[in-house]
C-alpha atoms as a PDB file:
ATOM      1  CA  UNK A   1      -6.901  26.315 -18.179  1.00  0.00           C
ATOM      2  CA  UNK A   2      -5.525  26.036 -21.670  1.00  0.00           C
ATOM      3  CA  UNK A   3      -5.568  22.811 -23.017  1.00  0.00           C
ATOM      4  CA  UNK A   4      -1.274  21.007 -23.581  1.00  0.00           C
ATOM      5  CA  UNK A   5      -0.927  18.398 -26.102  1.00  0.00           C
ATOM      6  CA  UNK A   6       1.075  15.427 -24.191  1.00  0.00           C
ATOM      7  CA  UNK A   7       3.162  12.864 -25.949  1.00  0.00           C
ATOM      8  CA  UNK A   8       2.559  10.212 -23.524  1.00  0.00           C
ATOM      9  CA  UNK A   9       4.289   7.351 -22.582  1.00  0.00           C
ATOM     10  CA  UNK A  10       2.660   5.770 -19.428  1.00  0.00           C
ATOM     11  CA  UNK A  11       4.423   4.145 -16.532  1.00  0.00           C
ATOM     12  CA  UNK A  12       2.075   2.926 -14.016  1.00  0.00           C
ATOM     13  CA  UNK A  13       3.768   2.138 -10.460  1.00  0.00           C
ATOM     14  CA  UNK A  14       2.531  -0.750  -8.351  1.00  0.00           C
ATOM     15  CA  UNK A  15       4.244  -1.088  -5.246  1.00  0.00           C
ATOM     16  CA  UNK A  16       3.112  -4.667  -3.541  1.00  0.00           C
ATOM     17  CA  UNK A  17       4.304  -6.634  -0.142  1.00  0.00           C
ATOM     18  CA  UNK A  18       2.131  -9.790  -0.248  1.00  0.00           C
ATOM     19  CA  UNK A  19      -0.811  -9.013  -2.678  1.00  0.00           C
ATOM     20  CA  UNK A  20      -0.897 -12.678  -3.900  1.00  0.00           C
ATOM     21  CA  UNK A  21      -4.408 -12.572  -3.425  1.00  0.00           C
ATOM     22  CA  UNK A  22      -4.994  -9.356  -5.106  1.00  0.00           C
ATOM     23  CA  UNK A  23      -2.188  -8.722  -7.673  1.00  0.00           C
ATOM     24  CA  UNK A  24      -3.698 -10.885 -10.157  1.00  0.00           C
ATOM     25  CA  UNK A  25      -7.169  -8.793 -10.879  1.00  0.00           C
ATOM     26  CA  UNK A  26      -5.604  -5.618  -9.974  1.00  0.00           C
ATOM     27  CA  UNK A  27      -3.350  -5.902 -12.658  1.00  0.00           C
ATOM     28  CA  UNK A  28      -5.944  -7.389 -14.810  1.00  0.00           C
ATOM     29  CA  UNK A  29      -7.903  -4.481 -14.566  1.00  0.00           C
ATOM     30  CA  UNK A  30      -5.135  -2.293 -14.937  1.00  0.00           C
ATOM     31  CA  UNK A  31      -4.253  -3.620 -18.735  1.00  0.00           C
ATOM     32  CA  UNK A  32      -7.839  -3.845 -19.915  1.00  0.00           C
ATOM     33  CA  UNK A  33      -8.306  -0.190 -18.887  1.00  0.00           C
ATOM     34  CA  UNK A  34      -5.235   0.939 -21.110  1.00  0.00           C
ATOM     35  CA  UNK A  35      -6.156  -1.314 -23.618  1.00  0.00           C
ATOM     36  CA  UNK A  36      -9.554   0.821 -23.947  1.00  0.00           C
ATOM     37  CA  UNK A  37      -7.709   3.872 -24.068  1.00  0.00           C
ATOM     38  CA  UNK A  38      -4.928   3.135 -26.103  1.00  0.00           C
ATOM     39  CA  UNK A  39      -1.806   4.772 -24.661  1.00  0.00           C
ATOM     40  CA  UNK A  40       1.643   3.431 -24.414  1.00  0.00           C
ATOM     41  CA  UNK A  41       2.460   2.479 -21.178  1.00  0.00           C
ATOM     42  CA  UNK A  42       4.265   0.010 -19.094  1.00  0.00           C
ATOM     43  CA  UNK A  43       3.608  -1.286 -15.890  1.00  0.00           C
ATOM     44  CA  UNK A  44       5.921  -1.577 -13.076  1.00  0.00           C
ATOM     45  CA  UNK A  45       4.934  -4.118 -10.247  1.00  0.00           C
ATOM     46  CA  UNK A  46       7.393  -3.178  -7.279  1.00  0.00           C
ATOM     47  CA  UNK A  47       7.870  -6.074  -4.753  1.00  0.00           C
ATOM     48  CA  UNK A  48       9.110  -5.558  -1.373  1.00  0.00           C
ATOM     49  CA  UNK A  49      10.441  -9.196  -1.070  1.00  0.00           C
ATOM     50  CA  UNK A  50       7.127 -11.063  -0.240  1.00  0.00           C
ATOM     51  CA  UNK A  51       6.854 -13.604   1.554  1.00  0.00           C
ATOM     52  CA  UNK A  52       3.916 -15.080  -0.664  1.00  0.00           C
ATOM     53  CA  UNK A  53       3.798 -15.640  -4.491  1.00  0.00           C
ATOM     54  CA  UNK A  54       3.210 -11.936  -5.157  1.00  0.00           C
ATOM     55  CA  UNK A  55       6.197 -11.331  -7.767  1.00  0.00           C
ATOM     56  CA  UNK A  56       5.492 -14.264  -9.299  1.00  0.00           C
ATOM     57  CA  UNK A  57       1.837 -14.543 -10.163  1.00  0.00           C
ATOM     58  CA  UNK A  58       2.849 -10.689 -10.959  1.00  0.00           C
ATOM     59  CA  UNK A  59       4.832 -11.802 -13.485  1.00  0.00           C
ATOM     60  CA  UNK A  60       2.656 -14.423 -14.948  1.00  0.00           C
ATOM     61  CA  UNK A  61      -0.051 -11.695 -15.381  1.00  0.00           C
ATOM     62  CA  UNK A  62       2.212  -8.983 -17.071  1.00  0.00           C
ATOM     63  CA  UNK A  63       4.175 -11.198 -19.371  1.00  0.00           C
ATOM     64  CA  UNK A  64       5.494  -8.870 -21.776  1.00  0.00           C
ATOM     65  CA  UNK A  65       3.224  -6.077 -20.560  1.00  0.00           C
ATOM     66  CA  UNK A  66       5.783  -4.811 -17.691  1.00  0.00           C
ATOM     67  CA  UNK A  67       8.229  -5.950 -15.881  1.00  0.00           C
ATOM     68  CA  UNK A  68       8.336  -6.864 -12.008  1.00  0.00           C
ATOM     69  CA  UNK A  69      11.150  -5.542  -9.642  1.00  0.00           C
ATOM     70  CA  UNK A  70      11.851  -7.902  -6.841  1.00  0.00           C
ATOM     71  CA  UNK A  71      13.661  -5.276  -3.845  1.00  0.00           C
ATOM     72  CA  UNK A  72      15.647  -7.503  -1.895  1.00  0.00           C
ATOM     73  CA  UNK A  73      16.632  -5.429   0.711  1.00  0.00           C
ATOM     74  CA  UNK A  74      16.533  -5.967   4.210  1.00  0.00           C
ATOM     75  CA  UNK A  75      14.205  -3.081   5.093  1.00  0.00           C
ATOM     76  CA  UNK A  76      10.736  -3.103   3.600  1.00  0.00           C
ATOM     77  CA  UNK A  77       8.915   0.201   2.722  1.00  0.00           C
ATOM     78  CA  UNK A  78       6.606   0.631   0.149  1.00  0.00           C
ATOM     79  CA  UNK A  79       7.742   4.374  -0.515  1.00  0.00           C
ATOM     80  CA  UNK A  80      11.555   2.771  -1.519  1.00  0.00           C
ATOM     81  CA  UNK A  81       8.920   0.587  -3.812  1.00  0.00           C
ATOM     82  CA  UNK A  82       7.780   3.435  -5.159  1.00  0.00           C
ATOM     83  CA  UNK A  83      11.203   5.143  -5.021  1.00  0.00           C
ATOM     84  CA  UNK A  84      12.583   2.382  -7.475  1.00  0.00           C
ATOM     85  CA  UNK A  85       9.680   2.275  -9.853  1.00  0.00           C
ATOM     86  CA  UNK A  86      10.157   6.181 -10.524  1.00  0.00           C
ATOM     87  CA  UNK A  87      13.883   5.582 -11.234  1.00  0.00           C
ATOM     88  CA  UNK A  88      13.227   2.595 -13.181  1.00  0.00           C
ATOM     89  CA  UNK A  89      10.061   4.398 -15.383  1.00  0.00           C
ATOM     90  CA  UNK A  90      10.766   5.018 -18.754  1.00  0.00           C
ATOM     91  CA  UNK A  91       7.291   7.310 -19.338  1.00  0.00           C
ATOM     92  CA  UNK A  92       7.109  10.943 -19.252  1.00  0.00           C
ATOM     93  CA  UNK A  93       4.086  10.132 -17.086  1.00  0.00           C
ATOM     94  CA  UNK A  94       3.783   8.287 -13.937  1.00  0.00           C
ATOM     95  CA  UNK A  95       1.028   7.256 -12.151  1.00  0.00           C
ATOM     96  CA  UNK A  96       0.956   5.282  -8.827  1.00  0.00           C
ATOM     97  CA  UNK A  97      -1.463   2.864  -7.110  1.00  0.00           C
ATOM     98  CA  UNK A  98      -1.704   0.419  -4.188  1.00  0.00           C
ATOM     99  CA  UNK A  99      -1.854  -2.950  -5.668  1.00  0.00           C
ATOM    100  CA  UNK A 100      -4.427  -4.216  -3.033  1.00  0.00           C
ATOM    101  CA  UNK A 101      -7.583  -3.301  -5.165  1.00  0.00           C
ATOM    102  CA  UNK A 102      -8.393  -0.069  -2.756  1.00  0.00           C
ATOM    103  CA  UNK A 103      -7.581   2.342  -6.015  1.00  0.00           C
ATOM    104  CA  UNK A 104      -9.736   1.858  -9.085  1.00  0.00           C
ATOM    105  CA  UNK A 105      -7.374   1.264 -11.895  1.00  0.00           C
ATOM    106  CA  UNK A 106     -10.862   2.767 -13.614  1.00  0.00           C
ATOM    107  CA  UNK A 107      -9.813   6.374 -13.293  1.00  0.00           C
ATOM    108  CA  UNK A 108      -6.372   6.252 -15.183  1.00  0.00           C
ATOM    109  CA  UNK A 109      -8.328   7.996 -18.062  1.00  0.00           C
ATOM    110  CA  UNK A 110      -9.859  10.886 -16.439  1.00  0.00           C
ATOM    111  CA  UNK A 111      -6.239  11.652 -14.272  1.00  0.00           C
ATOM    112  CA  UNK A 112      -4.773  11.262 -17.552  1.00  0.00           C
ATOM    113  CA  UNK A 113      -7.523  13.736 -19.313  1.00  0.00           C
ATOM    114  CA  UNK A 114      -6.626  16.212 -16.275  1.00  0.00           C
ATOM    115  CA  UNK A 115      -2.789  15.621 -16.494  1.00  0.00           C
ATOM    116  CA  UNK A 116      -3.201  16.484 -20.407  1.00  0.00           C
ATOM    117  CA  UNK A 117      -5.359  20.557 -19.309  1.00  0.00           C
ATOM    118  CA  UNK A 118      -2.170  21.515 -17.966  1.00  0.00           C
ATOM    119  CA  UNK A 119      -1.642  20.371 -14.436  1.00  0.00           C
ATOM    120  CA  UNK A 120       1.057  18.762 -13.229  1.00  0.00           C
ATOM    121  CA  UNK A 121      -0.061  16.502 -10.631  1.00  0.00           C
ATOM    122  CA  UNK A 122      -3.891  15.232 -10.205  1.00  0.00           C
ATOM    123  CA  UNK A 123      -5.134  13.540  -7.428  1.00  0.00           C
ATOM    124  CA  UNK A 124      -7.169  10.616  -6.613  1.00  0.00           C
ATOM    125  CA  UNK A 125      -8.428  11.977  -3.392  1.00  0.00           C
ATOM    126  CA  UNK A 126     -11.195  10.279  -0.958  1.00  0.00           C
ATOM    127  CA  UNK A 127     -11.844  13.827   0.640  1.00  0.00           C
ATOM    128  CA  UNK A 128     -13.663  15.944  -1.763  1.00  0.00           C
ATOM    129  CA  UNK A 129     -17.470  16.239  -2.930  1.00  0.00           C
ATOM    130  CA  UNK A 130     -18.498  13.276  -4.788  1.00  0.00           C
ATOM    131  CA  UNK A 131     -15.414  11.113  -3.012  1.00  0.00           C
ATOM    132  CA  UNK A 132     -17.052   7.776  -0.835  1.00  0.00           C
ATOM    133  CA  UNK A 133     -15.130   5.554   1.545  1.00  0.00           C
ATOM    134  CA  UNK A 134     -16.300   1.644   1.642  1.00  0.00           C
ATOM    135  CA  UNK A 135     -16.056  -1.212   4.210  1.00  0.00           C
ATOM    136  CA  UNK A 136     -12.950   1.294   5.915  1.00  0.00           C
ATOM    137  CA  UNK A 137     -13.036   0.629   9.522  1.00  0.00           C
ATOM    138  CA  UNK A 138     -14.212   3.476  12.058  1.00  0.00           C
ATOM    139  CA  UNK A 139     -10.982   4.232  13.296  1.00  0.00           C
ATOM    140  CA  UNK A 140      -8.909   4.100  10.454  1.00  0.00           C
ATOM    141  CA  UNK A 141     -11.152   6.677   8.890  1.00  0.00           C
ATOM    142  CA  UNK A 142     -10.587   8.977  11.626  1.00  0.00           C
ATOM    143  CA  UNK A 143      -6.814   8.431  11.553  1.00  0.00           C
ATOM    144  CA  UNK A 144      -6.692   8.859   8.007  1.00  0.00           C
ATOM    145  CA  UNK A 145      -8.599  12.626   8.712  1.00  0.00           C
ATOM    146  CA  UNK A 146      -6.135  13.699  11.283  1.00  0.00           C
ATOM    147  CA  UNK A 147      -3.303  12.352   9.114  1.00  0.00           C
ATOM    148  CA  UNK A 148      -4.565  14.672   6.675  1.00  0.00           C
ATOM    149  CA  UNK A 149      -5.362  17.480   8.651  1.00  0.00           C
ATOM    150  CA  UNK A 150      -1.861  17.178   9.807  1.00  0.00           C
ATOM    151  CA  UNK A 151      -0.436  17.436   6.298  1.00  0.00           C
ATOM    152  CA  UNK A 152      -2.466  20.304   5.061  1.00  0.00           C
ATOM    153  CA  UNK A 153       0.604  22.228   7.615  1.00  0.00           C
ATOM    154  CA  UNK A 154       2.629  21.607   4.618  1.00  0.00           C
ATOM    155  CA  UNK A 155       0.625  21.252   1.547  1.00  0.00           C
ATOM    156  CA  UNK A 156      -2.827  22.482   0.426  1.00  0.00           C
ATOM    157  CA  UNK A 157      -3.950  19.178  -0.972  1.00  0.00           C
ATOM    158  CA  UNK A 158      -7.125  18.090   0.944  1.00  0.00           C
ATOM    159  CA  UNK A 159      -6.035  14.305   0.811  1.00  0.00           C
ATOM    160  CA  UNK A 160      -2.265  14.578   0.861  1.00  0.00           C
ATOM    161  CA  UNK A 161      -1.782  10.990   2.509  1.00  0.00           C
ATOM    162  CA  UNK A 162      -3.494   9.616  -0.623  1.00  0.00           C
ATOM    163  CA  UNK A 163      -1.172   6.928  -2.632  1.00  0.00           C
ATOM    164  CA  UNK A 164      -3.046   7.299  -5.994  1.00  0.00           C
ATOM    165  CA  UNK A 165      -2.146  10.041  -8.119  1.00  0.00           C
ATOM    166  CA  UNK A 166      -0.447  11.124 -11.563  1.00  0.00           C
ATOM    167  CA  UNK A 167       2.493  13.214 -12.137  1.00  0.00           C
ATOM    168  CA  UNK A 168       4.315  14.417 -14.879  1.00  0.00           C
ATOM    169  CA  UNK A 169       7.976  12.739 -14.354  1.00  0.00           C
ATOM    170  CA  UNK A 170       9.367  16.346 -15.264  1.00  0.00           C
ATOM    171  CA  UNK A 171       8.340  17.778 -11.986  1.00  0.00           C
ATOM    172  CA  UNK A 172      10.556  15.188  -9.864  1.00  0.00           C
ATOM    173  CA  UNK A 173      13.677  16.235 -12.191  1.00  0.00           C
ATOM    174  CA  UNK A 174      16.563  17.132  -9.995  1.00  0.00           C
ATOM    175  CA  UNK A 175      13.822  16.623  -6.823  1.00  0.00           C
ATOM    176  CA  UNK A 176      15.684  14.546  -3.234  1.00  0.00           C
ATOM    177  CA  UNK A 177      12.841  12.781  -2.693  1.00  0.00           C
ATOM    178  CA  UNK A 178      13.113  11.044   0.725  1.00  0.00           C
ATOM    179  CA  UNK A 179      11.870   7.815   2.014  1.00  0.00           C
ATOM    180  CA  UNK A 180      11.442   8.382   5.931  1.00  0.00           C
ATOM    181  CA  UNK A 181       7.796   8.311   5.572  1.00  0.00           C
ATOM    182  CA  UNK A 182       5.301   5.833   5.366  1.00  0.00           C
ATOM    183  CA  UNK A 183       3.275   8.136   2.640  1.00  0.00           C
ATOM    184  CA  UNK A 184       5.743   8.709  -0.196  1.00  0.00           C
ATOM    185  CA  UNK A 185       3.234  10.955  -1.449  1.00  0.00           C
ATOM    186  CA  UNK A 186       2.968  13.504   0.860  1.00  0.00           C
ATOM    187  CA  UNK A 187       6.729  13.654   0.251  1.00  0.00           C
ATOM    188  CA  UNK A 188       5.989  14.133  -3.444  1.00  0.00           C
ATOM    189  CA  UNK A 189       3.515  16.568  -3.135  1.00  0.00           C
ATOM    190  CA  UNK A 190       5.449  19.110  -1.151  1.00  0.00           C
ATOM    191  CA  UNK A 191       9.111  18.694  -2.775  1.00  0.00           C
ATOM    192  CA  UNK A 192       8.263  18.159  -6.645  1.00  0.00           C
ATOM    193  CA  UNK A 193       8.104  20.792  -9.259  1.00  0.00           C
ATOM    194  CA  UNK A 194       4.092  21.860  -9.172  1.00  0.00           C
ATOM    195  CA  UNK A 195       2.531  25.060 -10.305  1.00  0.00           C
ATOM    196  CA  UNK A 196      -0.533  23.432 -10.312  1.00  0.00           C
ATOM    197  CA  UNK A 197      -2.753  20.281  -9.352  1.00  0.00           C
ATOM    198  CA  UNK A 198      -6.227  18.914  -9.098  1.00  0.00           C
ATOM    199  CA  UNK A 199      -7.937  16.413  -6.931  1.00  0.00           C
ATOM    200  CA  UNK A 200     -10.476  14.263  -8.579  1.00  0.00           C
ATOM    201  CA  UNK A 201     -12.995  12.375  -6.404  1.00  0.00           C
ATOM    202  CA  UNK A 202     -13.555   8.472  -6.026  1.00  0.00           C
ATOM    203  CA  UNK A 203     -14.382   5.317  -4.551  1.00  0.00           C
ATOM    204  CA  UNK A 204     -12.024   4.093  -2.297  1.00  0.00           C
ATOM    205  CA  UNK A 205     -13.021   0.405  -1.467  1.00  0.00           C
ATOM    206  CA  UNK A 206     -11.089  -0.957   1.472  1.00  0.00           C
ATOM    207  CA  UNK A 207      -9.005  -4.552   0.333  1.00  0.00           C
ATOM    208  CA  UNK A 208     -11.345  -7.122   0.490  1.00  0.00           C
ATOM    209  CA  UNK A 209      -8.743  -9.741   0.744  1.00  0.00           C
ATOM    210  CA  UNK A 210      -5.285 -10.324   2.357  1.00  0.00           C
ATOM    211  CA  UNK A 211      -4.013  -7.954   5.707  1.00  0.00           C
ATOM    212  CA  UNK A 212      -3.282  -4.103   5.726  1.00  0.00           C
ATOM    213  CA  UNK A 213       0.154  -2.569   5.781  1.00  0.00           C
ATOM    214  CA  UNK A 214      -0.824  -0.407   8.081  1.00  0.00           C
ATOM    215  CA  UNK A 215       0.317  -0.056  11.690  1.00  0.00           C
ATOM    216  CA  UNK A 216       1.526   1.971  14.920  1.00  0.00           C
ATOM    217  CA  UNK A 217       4.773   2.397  13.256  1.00  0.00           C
ATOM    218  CA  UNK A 218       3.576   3.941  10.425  1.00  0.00           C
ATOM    219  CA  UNK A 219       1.410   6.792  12.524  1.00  0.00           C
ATOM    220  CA  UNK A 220       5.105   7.142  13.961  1.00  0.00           C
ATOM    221  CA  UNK A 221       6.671   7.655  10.800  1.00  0.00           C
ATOM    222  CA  UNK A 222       3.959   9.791   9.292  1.00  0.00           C
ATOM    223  CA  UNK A 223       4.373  12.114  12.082  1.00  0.00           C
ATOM    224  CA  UNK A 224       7.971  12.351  11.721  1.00  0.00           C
ATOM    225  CA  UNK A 225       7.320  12.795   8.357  1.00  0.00           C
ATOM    226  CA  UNK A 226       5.770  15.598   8.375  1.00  0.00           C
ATOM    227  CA  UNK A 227       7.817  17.322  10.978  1.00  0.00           C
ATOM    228  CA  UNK A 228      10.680  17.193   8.549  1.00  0.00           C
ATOM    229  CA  UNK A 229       8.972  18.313   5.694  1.00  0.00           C
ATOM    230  CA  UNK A 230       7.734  21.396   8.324  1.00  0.00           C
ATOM    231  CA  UNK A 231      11.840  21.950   8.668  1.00  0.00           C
ATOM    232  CA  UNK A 232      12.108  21.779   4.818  1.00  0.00           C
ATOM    233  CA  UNK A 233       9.534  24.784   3.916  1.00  0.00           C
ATOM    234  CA  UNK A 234      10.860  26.997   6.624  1.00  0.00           C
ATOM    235  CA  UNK A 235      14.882  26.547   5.360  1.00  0.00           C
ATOM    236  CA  UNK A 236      13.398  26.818   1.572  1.00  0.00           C
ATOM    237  CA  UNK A 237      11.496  30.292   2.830  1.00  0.00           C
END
């Protein structure tokens, strides 16, 4: 693929519902790597009105390095997190992560080094040679496979329920981006603007501190979730 200059200006998304005991290093980690690299960037820490000292130690942390967006609303979703970071991103490039330590902030460089050969969208993704899975229990493994099974209906990404990826903000221009889902990026994936993508692999580390998001009702939404996006393809064909 022919190599594309990019004039980059970085937003990286961090959607958080109490992370108090993880927002501080991820964050941490996050600046040092673009430090190394040099790129102009921001960094958007999305709260979803915790009910711990997320927003604020987020804020101690960033200082003038980003800003933190407290939602206030009365429904909680981390893909209206991510929703309102994308609105609120000033880059031509955006790149989101969970801000629970699962996604290596280590890797901006190399999606950014794919994201500059010409794709539009690269992929963290946990299901492709070289990928590894740590301290994930049994059956969240499993439901994370048949998740992604499920999605391939409607997209040919091998780890389309991932939440760590970068996208060129061009290819969500004019996009309805919807927020039923409990994966905003499975969303993303099928309705932005994407001749082409790559998924790069990783090591996804499950949180070591603090409790996971993750739930009955979120199967339930994922499933309905992709069901609508099934309706979407087949009107757009």
């Amino acid at each position: 693929m022919m190599f594309m200059s990019l004039d980059e200006f970085v937003s990286i998304i961090v959607p958080t519902y109490n992370e108090a005991e993880n927002i501080a290093e991820v964050l941490e980690r996050i600046v040092k790597i673009l430090d190394s690299i040099k790129v102009t960037h921001e960094i958007i820490v999305v709260d979803d009105a915790s009910l711990d000292n997320t927003a604020s130690i987020a804020e101690s942390v960033l200082y003038q390095r980003g800003k933190v967006i407290r939602r206030i609303e009365k429904r909680r979703s981390l893909s209206l997190s991510v929703l309102d970071g994308i609105r609120q991103a000033r880059g031509n490039v955006l790149i989101v992560l969970d801000g629970d330590g699962s996604h290596p902030p280590e890797i901006i460089p190399q999606l950014l080094e794919d994201l500059r050969q010409g794709y539009d969208l690269v992929i963290a993704s946990r299901y492709i040679k070289g990928s590894t899975v740590q301290r994930s229990p049994f059956y969240r493994r499993v439901i994370s496979k048949i998740a992604c099974i499920l999605g391939r209906m409607v997209t040919e990404i091998r780890d389309n329920s991932s939440g760590f990826f970068c996208i060129r903000k061009s290819a969500l221009e004019d996009v309805n981006v919807a927020h039923c889902g409990f994966k905003i990026g499975l969303e993303i994936f099928v309705k932005a603007k994407i001749n082409s993508f790559k998924e790069i692999p990783y090591v996804f580390v499950n949180r070591k501190r603090g409790r996971s998001k993750f739930d009955f009702k979120a199967v339930v939404y994922y499933l309905y979730q992709v069901i609508l996006l099934l309706f979407y393809k087949w009107i757009k064909t």
